[in-house]
Each structure stands twice: as structure tokens, then as C-alpha cells.
Protein backbone atom coordinates (compact mmCIF):
# COMPACT_ATOMS: atom_id res chain seq x y z
CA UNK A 1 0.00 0.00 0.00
CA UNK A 2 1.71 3.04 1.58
CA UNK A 3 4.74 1.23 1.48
CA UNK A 4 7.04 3.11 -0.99
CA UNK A 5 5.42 6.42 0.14
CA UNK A 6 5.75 6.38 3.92
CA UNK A 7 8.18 9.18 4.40
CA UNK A 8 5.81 11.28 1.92
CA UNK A 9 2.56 11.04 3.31
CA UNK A 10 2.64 13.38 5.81
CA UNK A 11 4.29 16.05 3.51
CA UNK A 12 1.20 15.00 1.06
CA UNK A 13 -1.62 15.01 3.47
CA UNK A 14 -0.99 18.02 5.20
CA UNK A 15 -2.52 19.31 1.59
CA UNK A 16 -5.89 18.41 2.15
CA UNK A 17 -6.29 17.26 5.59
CA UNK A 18 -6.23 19.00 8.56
CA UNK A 19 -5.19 16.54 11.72
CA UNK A 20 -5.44 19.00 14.58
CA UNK A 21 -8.93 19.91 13.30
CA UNK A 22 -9.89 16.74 12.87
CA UNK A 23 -8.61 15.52 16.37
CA UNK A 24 -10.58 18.10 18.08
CA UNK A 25 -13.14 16.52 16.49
CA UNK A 26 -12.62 13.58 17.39
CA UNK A 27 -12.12 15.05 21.18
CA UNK A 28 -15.75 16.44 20.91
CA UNK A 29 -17.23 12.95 20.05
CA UNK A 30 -15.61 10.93 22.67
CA UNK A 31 -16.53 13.48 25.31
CA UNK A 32 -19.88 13.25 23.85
CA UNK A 33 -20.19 9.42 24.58
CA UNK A 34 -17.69 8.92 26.79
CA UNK A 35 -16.55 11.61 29.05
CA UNK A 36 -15.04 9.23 31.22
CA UNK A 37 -12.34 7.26 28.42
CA UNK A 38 -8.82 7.75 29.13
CA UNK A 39 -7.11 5.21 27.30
CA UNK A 40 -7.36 4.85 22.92
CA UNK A 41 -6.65 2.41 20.60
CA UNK A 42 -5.70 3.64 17.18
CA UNK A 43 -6.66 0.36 14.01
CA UNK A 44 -4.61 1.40 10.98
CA UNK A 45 -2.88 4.00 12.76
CA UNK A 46 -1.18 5.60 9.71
CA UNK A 47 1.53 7.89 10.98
CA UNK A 48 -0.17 8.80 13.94
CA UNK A 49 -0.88 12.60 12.92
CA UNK A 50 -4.20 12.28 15.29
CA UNK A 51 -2.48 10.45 18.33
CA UNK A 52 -0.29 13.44 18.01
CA UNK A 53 -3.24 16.20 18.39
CA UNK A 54 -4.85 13.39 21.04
CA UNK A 55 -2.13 12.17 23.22
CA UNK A 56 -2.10 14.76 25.60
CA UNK A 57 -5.91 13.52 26.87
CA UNK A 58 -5.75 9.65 26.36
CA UNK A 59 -3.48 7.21 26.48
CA UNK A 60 -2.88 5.57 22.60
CA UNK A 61 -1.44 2.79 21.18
CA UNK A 62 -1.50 1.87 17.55
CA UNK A 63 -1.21 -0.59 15.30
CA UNK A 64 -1.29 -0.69 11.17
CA UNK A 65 -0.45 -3.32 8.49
CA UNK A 66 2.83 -0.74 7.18
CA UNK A 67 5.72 -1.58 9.48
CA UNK A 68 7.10 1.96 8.15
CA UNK A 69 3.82 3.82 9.66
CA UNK A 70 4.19 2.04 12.99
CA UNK A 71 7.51 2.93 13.22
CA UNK A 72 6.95 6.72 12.69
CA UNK A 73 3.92 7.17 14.42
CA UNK A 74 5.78 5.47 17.52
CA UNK A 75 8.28 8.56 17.04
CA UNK A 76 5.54 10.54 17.67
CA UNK A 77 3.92 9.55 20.77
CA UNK A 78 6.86 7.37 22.18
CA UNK A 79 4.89 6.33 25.63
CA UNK A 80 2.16 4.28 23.02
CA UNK A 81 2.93 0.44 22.20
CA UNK A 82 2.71 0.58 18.00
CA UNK A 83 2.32 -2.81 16.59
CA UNK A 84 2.42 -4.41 12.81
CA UNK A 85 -0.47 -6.19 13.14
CA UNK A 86 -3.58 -7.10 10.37
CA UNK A 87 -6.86 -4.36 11.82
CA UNK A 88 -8.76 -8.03 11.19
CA UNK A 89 -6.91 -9.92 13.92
CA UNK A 90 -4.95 -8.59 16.08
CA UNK A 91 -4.21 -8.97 19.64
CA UNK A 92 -3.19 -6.22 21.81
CA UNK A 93 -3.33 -7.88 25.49
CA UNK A 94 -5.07 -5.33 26.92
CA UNK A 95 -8.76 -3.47 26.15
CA UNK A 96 -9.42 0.17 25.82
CA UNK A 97 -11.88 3.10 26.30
CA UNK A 98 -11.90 3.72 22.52
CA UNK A 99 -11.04 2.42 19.42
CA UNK A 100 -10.94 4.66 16.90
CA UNK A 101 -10.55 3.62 12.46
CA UNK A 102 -10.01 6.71 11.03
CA UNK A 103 -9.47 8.15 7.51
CA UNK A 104 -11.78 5.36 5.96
CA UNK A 105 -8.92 2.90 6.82
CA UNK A 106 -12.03 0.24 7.37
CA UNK A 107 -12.28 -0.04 3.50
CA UNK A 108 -8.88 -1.90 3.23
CA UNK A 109 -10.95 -4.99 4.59
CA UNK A 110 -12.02 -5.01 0.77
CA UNK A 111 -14.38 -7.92 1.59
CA UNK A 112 -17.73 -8.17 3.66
CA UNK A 113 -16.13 -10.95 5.64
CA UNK A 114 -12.84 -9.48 6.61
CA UNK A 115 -15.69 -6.59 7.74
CA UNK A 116 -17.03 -8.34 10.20
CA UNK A 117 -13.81 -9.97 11.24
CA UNK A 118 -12.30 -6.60 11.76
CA UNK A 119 -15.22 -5.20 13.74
CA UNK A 120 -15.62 -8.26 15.65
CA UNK A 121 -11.82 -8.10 16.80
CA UNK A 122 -12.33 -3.96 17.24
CA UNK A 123 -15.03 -5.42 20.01
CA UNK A 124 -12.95 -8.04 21.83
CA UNK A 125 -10.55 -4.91 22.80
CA UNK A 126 -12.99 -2.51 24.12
CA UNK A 127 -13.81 -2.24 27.91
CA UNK A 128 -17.23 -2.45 29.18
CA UNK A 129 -19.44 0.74 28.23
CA UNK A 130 -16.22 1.56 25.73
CA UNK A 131 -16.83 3.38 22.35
CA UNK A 132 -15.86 2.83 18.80
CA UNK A 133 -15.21 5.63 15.96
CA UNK A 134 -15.54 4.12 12.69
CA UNK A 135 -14.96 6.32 9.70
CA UNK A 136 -15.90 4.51 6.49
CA UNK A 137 -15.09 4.82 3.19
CA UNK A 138 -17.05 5.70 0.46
CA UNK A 139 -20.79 3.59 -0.35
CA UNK A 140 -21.34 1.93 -4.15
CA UNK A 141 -23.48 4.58 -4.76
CA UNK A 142 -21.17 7.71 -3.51
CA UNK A 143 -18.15 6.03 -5.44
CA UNK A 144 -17.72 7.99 -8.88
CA UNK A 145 -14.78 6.20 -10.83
CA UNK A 146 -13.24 7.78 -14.00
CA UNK A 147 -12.39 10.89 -12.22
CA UNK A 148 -8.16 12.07 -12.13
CA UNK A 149 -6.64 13.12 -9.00
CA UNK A 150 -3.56 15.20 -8.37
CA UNK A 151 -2.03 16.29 -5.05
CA UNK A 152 1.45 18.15 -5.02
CA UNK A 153 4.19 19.09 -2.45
CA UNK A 154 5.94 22.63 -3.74
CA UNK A 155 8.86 23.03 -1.00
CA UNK A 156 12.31 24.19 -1.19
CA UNK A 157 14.08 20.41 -1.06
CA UNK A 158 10.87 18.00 -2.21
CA UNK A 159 8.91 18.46 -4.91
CA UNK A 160 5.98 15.75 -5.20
CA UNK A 161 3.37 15.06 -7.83
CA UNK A 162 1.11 12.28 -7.18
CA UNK A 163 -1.86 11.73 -10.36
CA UNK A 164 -4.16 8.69 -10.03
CA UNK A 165 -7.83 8.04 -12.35
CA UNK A 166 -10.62 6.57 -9.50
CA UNK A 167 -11.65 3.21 -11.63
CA UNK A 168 -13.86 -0.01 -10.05
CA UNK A 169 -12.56 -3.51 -10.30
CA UNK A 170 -14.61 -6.42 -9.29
CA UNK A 171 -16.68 -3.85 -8.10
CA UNK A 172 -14.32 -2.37 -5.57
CA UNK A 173 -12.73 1.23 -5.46
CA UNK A 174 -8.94 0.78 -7.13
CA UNK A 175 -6.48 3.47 -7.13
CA UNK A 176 -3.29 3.43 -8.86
CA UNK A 177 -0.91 6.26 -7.50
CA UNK A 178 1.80 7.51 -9.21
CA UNK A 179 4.41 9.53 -7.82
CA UNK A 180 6.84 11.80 -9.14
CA UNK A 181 8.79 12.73 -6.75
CA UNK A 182 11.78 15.25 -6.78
CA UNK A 183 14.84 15.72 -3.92
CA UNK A 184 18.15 17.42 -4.32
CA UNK A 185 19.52 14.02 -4.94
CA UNK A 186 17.42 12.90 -7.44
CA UNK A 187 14.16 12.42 -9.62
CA UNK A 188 12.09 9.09 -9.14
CA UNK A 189 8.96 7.26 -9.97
CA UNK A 190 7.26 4.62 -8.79
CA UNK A 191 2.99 3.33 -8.31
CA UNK A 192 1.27 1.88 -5.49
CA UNK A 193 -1.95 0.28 -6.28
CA UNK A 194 -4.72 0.28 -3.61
CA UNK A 195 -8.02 -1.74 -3.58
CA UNK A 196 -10.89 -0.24 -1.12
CA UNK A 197 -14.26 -2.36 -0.21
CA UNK A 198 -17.41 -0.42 -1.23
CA UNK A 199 -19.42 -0.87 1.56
CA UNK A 200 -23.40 -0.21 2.10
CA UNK A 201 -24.61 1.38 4.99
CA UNK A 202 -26.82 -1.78 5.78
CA UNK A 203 -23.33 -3.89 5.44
CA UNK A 204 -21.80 -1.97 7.43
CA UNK A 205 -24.51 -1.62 10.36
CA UNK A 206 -24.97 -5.62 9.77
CA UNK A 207 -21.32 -6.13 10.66
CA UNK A 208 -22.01 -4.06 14.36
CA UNK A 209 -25.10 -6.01 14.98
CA UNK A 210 -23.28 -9.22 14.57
CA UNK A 211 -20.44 -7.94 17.22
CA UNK A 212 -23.07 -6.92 19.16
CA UNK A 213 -23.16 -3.31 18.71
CA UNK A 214 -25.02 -0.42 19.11
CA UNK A 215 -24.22 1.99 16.44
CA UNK A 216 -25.55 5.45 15.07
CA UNK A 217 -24.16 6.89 11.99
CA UNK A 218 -23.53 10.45 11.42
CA UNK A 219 -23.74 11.79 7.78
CA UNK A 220 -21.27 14.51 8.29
CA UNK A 221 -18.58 13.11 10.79
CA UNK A 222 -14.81 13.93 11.11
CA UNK A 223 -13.82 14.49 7.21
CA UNK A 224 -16.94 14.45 5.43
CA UNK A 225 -17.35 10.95 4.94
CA UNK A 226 -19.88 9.93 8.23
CA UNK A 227 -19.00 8.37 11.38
CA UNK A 228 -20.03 5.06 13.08
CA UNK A 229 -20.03 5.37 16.91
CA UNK A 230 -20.79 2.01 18.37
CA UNK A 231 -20.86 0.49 21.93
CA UNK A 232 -21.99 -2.91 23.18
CA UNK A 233 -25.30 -3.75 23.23
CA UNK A 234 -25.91 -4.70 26.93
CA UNK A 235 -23.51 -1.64 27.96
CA UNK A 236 -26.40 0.83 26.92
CA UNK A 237 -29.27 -0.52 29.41
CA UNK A 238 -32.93 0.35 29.22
């Protein structure tokens, strides 16, 4: 995935997203639910740009499939345990307050299986009354392939283009990146491809219900793209 890009993606994010905002956000949701959480778990972690914003209130530990993401967002909040691990089954010894999936991260699942797996092992690691933050990717019907993307980094000592066309295969959201990416070294370029599960809303509610879940869904959310909040079932009483 991110693999080749690692030591970009922050310098290429920082373009369109805005972490601190978006952690504040974040904030505001979990004091919402749960005033009383104090320690986070972060699924698919990325580079830890939120933890950063977040790990002044809560305690976070991470964990994403890129070793070269866990390794950098464990520079960033060095008192968190950052794991390699698979967001479908994973084991961190320990449960949490909140788990958080941010930046539609849940759509690398790809499948409607690995869905429920993920979400089912998001559950065995929350404490009783604990709360989940689920921000998906887009539905079948929001997905609009055939469009081209371009992000770029202008700064003195990296200059980065990176141009991808939005296309379905096997009706799933695929992305091939390429970079072109500029250093006082050197000129490269190299592709990452990326395959994203289009999920429905009534998959993605069905794959709570079987963890035994709670969930609402907020249209607007963190980034645009909704929210899920969930908790257990028999932690919400009457």
C-alpha cells in the first residue's frame, strides 16, 4: 500500500487534511459518549498525525499493516505500544476506552467478511461501556470512478506530484498512485496500487449487529465521509 510512500505522506496530506482539526473533532465525540475514556486504541494508525493532536488527553497505542507507519507514528507519541499487526486480527493484550478507524482505513478490509472480522476483533478490545469511531469509506453509490486526482508538495528540497484516475474492479474502489517525486539528490517514480471495499450502509450496520453493537451513523462526521459510533449492546441498558 503506503509502502514506498511512507516518508511522503505526511508532507502530502498536510494538503488536504487537517489533523489538529480533525482531532478536536474527534475530542468532541468521545466526550460526547464517553466523558469518562482515558485510554485509545488507534486500528490502521497511519503515521499517527491524530495520536499526536490526542495524546495529551488519552493514552494511545497503535497498530497498522505498514511496518514503516508504525515505526513513525511510535516517534511521535513514544509512551504508546505501535504494533504491525492485520486491523482483522490482532491482539493487543489489553482493552481500551476507545477504538478509533479513522481516515476510511475500514475499507482496506475489501471484503464483507474481513468486515465483520475486523469489527468483531475492534469489540474483543474494548472495555465495558467503551466506544468505537468508525470512519468509512465511500458507499457503491457515492463512489464515482473515471475521475483524475492530483495532489502536489511545492517546498524548497521535495517536490511531489502524485496523479491517479478513481476506476472499479470487481466492483471495488482501485487506485493506482503515481508519484513523481523530486529531492536534491534525485528524480524518481514509482505506483502503489490500492483496492478499497465499497461498503453499504446496511453492510456496514450488519457487521455491528453481529459484534453486538449499538451503532448510530452520522452523515457529516470527522472528514466528510460519516462516522459510526458504536458500543456494546448490553452496555447501553434500558
Amino acid at each position: 500500500m503506503f509502502s514506498e510512500s511512507a516518508e511522503l505522506y505526511d508532507a502530502i496530506y498536510s494538503k488536504v487534511k487537517n489533523y489538529e482539526e480533525e482531532a478536536h473533532k474527534v475530542r468532541s465525540w468521545i466526550k460526547k459518549l464517553h466523558p469518562e475514556a482515558r485510554t485509545l486504541l488507534d486500528v490502521a494508525c497511519g503515521t499517527g498525525e491524530h495520536a499526536r493532536f490526542l495524546k495529551e488527553q488519552y493514552r494511545i497505542d497503535g497498530l497498522d499493516l505498514s511496518p514503516e507507519f508504525v515505526r513513525i507514528a511510535g516517534r511521535k507519541n513514544p509512551a504508546g505500544t505501535y504494533r504491525v499487526a492485520d486491523m482483522t486480527a490482532f491482539d493487543m493484550g489489553k482493552t481500551y476506552d476507545v477504538i478509533v478507524c479513522l481516515f476510511s482505513s475500514i475499507g482496506y478490509v475489501v471484503s464483507k467478511e474481513k468486515l465483520h472480522a475486523a469489527i468483531a476483533c475492534f469489540a474483543n478490545h474494548l472495555n465495558p461501556n467503551g466506544l468505537m469511531l468508525i470512519e468509512p469509506w465511500f458507499t457503491p453509490e457515492q463512489w464515482n470512478p473515471g475521475r483524475p486526482h492530483m495532489i502536489t508538495v511545492d517546498e524548497a528540497q521535495l517536490k511531489v506530484c502524485r496523479m491517479n484516475i478513481s476506476e472499479t474492479r470487481d466492483r471495488k474502489s482501485f487506485f493506482r498512485f503515481h508519484y513523481l517525486v523530486g529531492t536534491p539528490e534525485k528524480v524518481i517514480h514509482f505506483t502503489e496500487d490500492h483496492t478499497l471495499g465499497l461498503f453499504t450502509t446496511p453492510q456496514m450496520k450488519e457487521a455491528f449487529a453481529a459484534a453486538d453493537l449499538a451503532v448510530e451513523f452520522d452523515e457529516q462526521g470527522i472528514f466528510g465521509r460519516g462516522l459510526y459510533t458504536a458500543k456494546r449492546t448490553k452496555d447501553l441498558g434500558p
